[in-house]
N, C-alpha and C. Protein backbone atom coordinates (compact mmCIF):
# COMPACT_ATOMS: atom_id res chain seq x y z
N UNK A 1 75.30 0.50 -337.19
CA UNK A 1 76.73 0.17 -337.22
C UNK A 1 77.45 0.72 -335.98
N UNK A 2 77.43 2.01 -335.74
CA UNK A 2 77.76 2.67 -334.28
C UNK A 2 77.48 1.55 -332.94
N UNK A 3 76.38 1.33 -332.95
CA UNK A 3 76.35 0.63 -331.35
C UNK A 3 76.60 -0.69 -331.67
N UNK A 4 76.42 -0.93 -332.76
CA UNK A 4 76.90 -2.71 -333.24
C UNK A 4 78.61 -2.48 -332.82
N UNK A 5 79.32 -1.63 -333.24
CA UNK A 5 80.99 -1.24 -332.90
C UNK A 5 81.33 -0.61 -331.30
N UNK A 6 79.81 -0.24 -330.87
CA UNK A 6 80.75 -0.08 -329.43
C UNK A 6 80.04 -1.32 -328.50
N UNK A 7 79.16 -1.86 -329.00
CA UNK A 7 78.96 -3.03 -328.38
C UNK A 7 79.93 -4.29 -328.19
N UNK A 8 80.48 -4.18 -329.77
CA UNK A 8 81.69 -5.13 -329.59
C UNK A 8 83.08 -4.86 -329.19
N UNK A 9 83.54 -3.60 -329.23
CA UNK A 9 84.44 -2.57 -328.12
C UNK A 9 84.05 -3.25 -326.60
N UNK A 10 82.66 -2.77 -326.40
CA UNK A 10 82.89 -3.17 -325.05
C UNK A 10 83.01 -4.77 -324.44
N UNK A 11 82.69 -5.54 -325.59
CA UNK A 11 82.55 -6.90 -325.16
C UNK A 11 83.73 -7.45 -325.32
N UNK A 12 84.49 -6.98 -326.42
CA UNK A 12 85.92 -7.42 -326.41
C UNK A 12 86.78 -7.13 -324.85
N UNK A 13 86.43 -5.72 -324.83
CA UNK A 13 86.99 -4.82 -323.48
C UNK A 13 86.98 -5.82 -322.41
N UNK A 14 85.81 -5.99 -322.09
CA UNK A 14 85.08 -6.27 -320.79
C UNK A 14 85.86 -8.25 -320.93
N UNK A 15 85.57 -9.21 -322.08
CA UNK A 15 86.29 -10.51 -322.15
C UNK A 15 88.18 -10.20 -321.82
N UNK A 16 88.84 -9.34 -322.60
CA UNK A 16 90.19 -9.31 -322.51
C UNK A 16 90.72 -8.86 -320.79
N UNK A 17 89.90 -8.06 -320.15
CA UNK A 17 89.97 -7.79 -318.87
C UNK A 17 90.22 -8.50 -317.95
N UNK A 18 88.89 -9.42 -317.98
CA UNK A 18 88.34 -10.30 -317.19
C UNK A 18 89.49 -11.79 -317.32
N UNK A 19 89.79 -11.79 -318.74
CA UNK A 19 91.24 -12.70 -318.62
C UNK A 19 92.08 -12.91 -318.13
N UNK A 20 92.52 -11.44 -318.30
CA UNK A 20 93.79 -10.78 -318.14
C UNK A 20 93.90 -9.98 -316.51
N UNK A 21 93.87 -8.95 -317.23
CA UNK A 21 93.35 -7.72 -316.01
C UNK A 21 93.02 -5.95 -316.82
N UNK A 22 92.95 -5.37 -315.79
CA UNK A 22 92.87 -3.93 -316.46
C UNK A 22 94.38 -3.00 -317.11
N UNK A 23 94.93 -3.42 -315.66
CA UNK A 23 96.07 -3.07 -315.94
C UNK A 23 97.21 -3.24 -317.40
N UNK A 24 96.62 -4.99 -317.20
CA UNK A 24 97.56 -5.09 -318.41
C UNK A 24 97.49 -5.29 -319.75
N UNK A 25 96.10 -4.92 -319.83
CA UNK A 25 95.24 -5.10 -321.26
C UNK A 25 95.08 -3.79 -321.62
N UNK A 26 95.95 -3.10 -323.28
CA UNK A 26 96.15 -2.03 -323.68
C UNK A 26 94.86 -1.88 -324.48
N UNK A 27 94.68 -0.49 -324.10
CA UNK A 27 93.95 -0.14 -325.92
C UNK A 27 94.21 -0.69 -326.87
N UNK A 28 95.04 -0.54 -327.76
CA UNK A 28 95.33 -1.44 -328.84
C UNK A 28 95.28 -2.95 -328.81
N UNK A 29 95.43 -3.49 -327.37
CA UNK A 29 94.90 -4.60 -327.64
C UNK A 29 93.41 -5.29 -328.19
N UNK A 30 92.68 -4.42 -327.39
CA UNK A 30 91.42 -4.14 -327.50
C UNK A 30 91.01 -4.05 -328.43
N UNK A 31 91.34 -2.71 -329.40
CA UNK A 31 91.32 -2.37 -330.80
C UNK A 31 91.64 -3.64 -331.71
N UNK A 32 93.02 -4.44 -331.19
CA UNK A 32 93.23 -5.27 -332.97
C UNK A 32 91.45 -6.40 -332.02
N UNK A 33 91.77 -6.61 -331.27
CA UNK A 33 90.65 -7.81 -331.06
C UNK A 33 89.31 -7.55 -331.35
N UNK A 34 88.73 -6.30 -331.33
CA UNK A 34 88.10 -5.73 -332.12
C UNK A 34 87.47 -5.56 -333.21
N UNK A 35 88.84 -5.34 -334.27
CA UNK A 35 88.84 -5.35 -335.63
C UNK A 35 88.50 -3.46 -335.28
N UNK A 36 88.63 -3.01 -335.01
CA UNK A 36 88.90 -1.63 -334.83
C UNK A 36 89.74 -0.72 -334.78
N UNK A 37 89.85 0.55 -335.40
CA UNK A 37 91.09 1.69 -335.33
C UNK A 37 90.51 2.07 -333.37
N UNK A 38 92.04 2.99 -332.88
CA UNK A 38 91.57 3.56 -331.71
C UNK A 38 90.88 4.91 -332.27
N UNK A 39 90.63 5.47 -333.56
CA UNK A 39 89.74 6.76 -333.26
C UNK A 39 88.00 5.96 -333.32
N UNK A 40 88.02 4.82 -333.47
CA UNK A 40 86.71 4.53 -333.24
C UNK A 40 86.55 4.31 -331.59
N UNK A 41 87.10 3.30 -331.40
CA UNK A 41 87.07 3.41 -329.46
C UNK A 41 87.29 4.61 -329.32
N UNK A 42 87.84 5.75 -329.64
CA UNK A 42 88.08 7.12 -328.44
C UNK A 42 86.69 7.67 -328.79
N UNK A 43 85.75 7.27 -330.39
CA UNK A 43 84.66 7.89 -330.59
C UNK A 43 83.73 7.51 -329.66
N UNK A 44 83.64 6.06 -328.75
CA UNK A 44 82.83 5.57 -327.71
C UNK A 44 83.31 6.33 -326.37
N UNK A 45 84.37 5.83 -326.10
CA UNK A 45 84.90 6.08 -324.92
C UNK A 45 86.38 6.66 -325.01
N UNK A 46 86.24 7.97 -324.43
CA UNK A 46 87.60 8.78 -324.71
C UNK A 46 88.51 8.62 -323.86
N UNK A 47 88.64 7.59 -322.86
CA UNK A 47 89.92 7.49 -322.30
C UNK A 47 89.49 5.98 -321.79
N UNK A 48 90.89 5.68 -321.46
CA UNK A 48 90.75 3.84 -320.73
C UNK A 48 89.82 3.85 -319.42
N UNK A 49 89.96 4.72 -319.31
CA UNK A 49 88.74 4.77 -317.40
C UNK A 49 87.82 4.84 -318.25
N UNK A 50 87.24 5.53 -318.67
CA UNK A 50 85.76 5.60 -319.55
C UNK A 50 85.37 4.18 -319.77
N UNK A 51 86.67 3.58 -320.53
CA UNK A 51 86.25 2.42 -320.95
C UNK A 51 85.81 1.35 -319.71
N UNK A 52 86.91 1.15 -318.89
CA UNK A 52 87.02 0.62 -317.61
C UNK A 52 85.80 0.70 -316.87
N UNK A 53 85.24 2.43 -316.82
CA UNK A 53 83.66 1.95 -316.34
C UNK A 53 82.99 1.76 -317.03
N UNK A 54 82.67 1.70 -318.49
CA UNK A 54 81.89 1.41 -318.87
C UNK A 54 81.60 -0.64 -318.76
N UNK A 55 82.83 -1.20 -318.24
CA UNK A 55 83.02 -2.36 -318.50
C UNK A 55 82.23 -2.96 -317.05
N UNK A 56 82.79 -2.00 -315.91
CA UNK A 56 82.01 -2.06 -314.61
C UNK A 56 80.56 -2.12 -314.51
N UNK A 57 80.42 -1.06 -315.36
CA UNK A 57 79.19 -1.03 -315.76
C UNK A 57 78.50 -2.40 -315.99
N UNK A 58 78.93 -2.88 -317.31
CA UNK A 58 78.38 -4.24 -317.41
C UNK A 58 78.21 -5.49 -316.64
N UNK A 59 79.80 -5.52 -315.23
CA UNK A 59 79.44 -6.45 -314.50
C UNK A 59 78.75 -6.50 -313.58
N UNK A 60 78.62 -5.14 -313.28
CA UNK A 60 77.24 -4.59 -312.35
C UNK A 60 75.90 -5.21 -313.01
N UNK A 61 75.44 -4.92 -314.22
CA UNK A 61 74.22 -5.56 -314.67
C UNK A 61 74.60 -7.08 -314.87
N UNK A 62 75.44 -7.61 -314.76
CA UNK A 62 75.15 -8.65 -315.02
C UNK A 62 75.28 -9.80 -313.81
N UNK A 63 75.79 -8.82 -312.75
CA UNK A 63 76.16 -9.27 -311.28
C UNK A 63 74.76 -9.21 -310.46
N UNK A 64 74.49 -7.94 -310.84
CA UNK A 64 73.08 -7.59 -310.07
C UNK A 64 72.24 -8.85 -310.90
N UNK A 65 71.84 -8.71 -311.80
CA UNK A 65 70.98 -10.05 -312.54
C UNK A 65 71.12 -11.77 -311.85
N UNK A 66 72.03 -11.43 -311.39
CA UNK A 66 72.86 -13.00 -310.66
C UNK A 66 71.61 -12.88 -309.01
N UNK A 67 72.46 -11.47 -308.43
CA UNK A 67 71.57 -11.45 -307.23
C UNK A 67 70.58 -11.53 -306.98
N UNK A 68 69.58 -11.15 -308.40
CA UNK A 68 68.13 -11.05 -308.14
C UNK A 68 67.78 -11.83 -308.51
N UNK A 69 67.80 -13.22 -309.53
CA UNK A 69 67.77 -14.07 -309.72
C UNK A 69 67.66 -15.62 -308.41
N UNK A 70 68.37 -15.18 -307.44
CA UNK A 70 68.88 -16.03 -306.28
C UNK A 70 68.48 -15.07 -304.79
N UNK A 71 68.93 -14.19 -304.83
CA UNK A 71 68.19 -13.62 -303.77
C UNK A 71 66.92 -13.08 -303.43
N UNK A 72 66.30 -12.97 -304.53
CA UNK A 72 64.65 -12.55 -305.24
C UNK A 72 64.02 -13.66 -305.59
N UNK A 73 63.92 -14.73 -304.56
CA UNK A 73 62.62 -15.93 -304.67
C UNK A 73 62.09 -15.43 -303.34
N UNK A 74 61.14 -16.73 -303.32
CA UNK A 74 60.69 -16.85 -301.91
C UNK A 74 61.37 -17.91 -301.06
N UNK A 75 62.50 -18.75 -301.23
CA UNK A 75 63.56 -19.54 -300.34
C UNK A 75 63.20 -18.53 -299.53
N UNK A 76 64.08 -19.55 -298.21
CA UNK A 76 64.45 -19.38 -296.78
C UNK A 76 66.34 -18.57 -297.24
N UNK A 77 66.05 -17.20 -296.31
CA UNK A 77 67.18 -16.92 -296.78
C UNK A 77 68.14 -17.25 -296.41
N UNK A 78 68.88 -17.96 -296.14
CA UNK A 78 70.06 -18.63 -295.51
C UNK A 78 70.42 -19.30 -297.10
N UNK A 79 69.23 -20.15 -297.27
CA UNK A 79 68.88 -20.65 -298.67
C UNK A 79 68.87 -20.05 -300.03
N UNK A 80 68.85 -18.85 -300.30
CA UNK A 80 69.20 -17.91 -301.08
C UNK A 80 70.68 -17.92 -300.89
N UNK A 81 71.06 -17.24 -299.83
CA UNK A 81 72.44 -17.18 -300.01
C UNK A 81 73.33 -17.60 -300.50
N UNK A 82 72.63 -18.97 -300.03
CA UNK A 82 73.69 -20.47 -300.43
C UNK A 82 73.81 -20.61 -301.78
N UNK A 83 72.28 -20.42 -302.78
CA UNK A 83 71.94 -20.60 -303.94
C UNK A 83 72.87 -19.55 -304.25
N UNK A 84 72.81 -18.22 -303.80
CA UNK A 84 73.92 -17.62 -305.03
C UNK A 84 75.28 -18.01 -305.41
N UNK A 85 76.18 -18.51 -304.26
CA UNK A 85 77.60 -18.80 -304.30
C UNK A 85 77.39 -20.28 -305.19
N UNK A 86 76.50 -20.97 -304.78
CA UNK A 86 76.49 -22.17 -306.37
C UNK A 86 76.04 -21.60 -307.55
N UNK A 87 75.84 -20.17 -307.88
CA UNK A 87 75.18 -20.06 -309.03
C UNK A 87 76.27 -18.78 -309.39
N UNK A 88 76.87 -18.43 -308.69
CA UNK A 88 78.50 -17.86 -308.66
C UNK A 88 79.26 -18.36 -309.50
N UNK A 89 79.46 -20.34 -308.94
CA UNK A 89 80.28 -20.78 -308.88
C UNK A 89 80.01 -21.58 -310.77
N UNK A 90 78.48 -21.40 -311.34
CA UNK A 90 78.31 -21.78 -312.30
C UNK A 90 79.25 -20.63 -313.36
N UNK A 91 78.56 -19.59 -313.27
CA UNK A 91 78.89 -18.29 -313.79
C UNK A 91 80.42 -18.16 -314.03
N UNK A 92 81.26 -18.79 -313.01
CA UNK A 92 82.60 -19.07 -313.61
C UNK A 92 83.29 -19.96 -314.25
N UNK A 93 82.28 -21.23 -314.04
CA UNK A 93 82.27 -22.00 -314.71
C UNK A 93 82.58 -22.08 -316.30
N UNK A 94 80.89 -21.23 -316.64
CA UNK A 94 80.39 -20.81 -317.74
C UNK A 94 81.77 -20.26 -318.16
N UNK A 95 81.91 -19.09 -317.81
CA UNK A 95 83.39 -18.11 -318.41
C UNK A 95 84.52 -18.83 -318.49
N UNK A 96 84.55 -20.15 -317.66
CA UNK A 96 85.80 -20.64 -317.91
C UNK A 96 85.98 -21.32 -319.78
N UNK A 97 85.06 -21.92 -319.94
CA UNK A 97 84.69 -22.60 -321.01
C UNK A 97 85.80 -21.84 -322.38
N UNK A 98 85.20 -20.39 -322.55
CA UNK A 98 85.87 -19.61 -323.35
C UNK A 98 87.15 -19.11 -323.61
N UNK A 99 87.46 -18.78 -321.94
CA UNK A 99 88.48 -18.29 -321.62
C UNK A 99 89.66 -18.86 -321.58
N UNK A 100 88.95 -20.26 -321.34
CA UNK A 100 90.33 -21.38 -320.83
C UNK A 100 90.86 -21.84 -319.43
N UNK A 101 90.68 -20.55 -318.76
CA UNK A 101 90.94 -21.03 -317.53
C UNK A 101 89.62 -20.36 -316.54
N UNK A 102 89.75 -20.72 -315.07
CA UNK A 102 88.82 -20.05 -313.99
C UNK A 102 88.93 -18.43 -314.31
N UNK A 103 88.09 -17.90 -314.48
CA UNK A 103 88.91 -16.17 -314.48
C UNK A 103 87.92 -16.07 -312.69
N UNK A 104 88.39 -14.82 -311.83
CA UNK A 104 87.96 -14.35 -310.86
C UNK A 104 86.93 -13.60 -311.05
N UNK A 105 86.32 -12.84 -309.89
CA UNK A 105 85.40 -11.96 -309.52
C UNK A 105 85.36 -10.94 -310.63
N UNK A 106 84.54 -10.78 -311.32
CA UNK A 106 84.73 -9.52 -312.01
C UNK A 106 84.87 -8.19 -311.49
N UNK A 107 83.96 -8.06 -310.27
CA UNK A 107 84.25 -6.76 -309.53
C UNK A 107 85.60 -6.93 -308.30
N UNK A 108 85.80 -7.81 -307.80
CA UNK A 108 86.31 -8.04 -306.87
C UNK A 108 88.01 -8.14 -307.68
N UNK A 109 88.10 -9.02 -308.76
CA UNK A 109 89.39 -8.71 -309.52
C UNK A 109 89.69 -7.45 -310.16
N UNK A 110 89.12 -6.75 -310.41
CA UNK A 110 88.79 -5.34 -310.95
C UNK A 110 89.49 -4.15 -309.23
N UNK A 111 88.52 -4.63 -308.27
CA UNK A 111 88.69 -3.84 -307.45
C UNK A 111 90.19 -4.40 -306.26
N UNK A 112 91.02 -5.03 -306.64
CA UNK A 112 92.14 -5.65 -306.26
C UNK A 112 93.71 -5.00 -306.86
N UNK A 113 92.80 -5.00 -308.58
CA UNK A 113 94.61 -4.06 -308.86
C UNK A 113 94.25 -2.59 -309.01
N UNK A 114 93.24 -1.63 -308.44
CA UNK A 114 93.08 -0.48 -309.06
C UNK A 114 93.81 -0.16 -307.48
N UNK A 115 94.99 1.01 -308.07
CA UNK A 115 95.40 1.58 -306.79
C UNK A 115 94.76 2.59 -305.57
N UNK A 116 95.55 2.75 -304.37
CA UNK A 116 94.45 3.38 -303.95
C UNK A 116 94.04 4.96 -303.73
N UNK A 117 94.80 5.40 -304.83
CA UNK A 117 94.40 6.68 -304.88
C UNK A 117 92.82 7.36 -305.62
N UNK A 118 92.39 7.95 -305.26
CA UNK A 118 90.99 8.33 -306.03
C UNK A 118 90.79 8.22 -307.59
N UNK A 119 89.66 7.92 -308.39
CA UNK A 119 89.25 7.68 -309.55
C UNK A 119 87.84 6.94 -309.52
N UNK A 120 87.70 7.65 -310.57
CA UNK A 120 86.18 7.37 -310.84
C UNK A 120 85.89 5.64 -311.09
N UNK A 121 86.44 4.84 -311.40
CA UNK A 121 86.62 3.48 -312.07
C UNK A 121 86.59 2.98 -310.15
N UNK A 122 87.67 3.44 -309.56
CA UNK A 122 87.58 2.78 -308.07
C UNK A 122 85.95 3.19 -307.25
N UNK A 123 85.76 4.39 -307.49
CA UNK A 123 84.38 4.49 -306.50
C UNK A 123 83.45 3.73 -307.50
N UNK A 124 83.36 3.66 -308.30
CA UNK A 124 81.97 3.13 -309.28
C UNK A 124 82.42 1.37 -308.57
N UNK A 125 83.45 0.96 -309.11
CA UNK A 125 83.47 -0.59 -308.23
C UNK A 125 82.99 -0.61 -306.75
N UNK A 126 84.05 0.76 -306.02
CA UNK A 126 83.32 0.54 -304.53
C UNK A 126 81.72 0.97 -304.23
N UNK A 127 81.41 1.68 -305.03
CA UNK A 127 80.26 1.30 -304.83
C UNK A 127 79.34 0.08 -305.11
N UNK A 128 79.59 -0.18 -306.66
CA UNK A 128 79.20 -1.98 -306.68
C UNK A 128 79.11 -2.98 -305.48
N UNK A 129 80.41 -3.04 -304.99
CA UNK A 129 80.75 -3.88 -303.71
C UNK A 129 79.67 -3.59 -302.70
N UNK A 130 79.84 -2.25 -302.46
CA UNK A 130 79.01 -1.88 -301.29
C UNK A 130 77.36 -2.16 -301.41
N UNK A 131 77.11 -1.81 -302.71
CA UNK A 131 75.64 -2.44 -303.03
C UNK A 131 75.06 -4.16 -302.87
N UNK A 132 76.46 -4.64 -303.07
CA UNK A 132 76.71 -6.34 -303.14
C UNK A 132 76.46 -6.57 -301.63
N UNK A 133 77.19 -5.77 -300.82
CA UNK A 133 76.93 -6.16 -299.28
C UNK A 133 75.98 -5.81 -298.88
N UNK A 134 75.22 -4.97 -299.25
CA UNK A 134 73.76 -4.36 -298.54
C UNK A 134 72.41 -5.68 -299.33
N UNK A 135 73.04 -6.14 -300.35
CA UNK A 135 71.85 -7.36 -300.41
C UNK A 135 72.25 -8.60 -299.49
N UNK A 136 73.66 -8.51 -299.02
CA UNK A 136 73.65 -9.67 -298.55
C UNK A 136 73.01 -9.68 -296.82
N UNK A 137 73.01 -8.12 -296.60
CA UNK A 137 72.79 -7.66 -295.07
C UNK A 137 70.77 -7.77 -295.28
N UNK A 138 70.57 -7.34 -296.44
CA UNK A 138 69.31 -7.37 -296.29
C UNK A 138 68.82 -9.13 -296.22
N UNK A 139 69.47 -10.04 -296.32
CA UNK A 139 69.27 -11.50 -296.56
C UNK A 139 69.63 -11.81 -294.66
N UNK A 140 70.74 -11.18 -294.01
CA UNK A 140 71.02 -11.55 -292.89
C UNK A 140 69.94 -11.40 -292.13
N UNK A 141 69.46 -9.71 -292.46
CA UNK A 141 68.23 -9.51 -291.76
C UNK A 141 67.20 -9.97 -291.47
N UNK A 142 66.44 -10.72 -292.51
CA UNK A 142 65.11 -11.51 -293.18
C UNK A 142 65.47 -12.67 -292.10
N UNK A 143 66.59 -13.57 -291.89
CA UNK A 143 67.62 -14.69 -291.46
C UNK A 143 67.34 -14.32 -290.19
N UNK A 144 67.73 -13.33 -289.23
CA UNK A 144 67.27 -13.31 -288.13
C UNK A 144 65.78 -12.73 -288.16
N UNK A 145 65.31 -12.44 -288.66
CA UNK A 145 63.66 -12.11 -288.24
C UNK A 145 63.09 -13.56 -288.18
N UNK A 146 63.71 -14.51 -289.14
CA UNK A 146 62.67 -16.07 -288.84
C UNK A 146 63.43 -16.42 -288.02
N UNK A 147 63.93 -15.93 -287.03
CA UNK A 147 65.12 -17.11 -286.20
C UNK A 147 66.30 -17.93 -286.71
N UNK A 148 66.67 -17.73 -288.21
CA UNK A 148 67.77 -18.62 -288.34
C UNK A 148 68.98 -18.15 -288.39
N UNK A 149 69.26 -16.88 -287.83
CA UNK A 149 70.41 -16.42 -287.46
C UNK A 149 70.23 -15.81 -286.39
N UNK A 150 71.17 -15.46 -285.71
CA UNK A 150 71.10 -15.10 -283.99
C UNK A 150 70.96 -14.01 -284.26
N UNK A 151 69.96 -13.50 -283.03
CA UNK A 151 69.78 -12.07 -283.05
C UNK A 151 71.23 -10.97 -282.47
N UNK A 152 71.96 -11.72 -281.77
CA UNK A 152 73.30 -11.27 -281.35
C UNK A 152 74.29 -10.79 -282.55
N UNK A 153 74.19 -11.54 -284.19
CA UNK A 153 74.99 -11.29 -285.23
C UNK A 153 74.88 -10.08 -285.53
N UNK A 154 75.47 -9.27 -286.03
CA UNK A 154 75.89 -7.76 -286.71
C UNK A 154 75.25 -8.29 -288.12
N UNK A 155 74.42 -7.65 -288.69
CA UNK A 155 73.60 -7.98 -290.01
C UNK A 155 75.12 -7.17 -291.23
N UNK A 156 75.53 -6.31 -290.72
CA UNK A 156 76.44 -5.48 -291.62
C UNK A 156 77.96 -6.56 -291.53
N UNK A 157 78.05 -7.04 -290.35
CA UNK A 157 79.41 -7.58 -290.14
C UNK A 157 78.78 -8.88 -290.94
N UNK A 158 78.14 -9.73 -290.72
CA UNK A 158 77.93 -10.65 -291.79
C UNK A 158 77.91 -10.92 -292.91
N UNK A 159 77.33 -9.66 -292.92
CA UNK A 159 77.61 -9.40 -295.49
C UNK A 159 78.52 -9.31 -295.34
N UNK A 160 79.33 -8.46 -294.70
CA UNK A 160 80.66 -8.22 -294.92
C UNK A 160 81.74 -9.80 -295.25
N UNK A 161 81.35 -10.45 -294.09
CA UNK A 161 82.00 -11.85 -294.06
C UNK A 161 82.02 -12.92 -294.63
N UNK A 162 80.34 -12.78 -295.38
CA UNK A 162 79.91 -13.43 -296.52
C UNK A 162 80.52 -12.97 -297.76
N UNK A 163 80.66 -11.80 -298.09
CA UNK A 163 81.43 -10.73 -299.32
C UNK A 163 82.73 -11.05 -299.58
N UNK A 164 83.55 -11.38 -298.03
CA UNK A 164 84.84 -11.45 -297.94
C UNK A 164 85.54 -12.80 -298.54
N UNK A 165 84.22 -13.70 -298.12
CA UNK A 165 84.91 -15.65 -297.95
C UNK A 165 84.56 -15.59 -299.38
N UNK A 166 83.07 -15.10 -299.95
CA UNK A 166 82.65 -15.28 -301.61
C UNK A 166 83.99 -14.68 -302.36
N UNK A 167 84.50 -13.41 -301.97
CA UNK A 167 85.94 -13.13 -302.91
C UNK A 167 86.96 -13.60 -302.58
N UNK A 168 87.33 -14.29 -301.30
CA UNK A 168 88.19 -15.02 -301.24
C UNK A 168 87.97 -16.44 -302.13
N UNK A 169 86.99 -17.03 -301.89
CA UNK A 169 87.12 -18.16 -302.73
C UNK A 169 86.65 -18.35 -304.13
N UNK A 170 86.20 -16.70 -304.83
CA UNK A 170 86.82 -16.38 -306.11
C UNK A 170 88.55 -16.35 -306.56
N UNK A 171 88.93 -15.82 -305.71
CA UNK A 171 90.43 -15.81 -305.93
C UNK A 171 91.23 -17.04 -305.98
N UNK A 172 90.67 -17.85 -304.90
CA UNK A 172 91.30 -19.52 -305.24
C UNK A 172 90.76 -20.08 -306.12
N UNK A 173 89.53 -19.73 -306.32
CA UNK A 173 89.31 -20.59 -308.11
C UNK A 173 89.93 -20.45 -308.52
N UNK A 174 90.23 -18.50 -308.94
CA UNK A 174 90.98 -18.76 -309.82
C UNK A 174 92.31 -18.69 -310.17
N UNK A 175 92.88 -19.39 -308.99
CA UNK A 175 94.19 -19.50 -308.64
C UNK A 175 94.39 -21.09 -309.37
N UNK A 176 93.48 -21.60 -308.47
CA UNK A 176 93.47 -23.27 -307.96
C UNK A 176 93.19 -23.67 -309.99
N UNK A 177 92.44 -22.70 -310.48
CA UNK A 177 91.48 -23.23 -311.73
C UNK A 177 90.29 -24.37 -311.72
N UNK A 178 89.29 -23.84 -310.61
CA UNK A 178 88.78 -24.74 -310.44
C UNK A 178 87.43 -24.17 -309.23
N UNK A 179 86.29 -23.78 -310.50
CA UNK A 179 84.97 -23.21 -310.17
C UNK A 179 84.43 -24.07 -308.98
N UNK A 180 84.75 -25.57 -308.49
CA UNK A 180 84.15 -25.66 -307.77
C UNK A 180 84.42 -25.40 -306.23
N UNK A 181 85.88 -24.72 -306.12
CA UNK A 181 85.84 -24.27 -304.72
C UNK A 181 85.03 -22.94 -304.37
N UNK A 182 84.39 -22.76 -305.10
CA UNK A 182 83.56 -21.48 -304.77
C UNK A 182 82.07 -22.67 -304.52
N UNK A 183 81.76 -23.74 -305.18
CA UNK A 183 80.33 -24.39 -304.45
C UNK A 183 81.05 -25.14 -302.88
N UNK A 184 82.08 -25.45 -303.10
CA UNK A 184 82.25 -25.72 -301.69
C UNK A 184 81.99 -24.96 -300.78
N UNK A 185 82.75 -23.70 -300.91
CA UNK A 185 82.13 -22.17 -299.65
C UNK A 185 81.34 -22.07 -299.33
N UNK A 186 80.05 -22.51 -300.33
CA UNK A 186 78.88 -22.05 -299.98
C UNK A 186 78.28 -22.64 -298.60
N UNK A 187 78.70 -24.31 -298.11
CA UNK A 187 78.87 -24.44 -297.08
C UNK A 187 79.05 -24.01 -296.31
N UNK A 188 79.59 -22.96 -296.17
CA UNK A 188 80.36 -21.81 -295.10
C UNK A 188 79.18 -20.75 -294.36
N UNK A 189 78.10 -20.90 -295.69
CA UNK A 189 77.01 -19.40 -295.23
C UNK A 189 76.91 -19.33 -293.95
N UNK A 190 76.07 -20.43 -293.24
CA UNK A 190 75.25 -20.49 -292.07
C UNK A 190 76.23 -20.12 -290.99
N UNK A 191 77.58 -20.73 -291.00
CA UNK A 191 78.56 -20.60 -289.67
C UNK A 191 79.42 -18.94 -290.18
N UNK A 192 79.39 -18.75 -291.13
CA UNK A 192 79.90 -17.03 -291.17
C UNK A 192 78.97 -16.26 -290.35
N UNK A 193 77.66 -16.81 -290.04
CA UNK A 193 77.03 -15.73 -289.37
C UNK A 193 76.63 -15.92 -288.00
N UNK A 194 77.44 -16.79 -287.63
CA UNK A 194 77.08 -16.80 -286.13
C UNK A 194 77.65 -15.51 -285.67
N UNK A 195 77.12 -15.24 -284.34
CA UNK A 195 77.58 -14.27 -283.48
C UNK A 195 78.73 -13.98 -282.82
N UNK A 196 79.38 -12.91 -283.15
CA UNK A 196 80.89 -12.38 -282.70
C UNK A 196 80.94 -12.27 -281.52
């Protein structure tokens, strides 16, 4: 019964977030959606950051699962790349279904309204991110070792640019409401990495 109740704590958590935002989704909201008192959530997680990473937590595993899925074949990596931002662009798809509308980046909307003073909830995302760009640098790399990216490109400035256009055109989804401007981007891979 315990992890059956913080399982659904966190899944409620982690859906009302991802709707909404962090900011503006209370405990108690959480709780009635739930079907839960807050001394059961404070028995999981004793404060809203707790909760907050624990929610990070989840889009990390379920973000990382995305990457390795698409960046962990044997494709040509240029071809990976590409495959993830269409398989991005499913993934919001998918969430839209429930939700109703496009929702954004889970880490990237997450890491947009947290202010910028220190907290544990901001480094656990920035680190996410930063892990997100080091697969995409390790894909640039592979990309110029077969020749299909210039050896002149910055392997770090490229994830970066790839990281940047993928959360930018999370944000116009889910502005626009509409998962497929994120498969359009994906067009974008090959010319983000030409040489500066």
């Amino acid at each position: 019964m315990g992890a059956e109740t913080k399982e659904r704590v966190l899944q409620v958590a982690r859906d009302l977030i991802h709707a909404s935002s962090y900011t503006e989704v209370s405990l108690q909201d959480i709780c009635d959606a739930a079907g839960v008192r807050k001394g059961s959530l404070f028995h999981f997680f004793p404060s809203k950051e707790a909760l907050g990473l624990a929610v990070a937590g989840r889009n990390r595993e379920l973000l990382a699962a995305l990457l390795d899925e698409t960046l962990g074949t044997e494709a040509p990596p240029l071809e990976r790349l590409t495959t993830f931002f269409h398989a991005f662009a499913r993934m919001l798809a998918t969430m839209r279904q429930p939700m109703g509308s496009t929702p954004g980046c889970p880490l990237g909307g997450l890491a947009a309204e947290l202010g910028p003073g220190p907290s544990d909830l901001r480094a656990a995302v920035t680190r996410d991110l930063e892990a997100w760009a080091g697969r995409f640098e390790g894909a640039v790399r592979e990309a110029q070792a077969r020749g299909e990216v210039d050896a002149a490109t910055d392997p770090r400035a490229g994830a970066l640019a790839l990281l940047a256009h993928l959360q930018g055109a999370a944000l116009l989804a889910h502005a626009l409401d509409d998962p497929d401007v994120v498969h359009q981007a994906a067009g974008a891979v090959p010319h983000l990495l030409a040489p500066r």
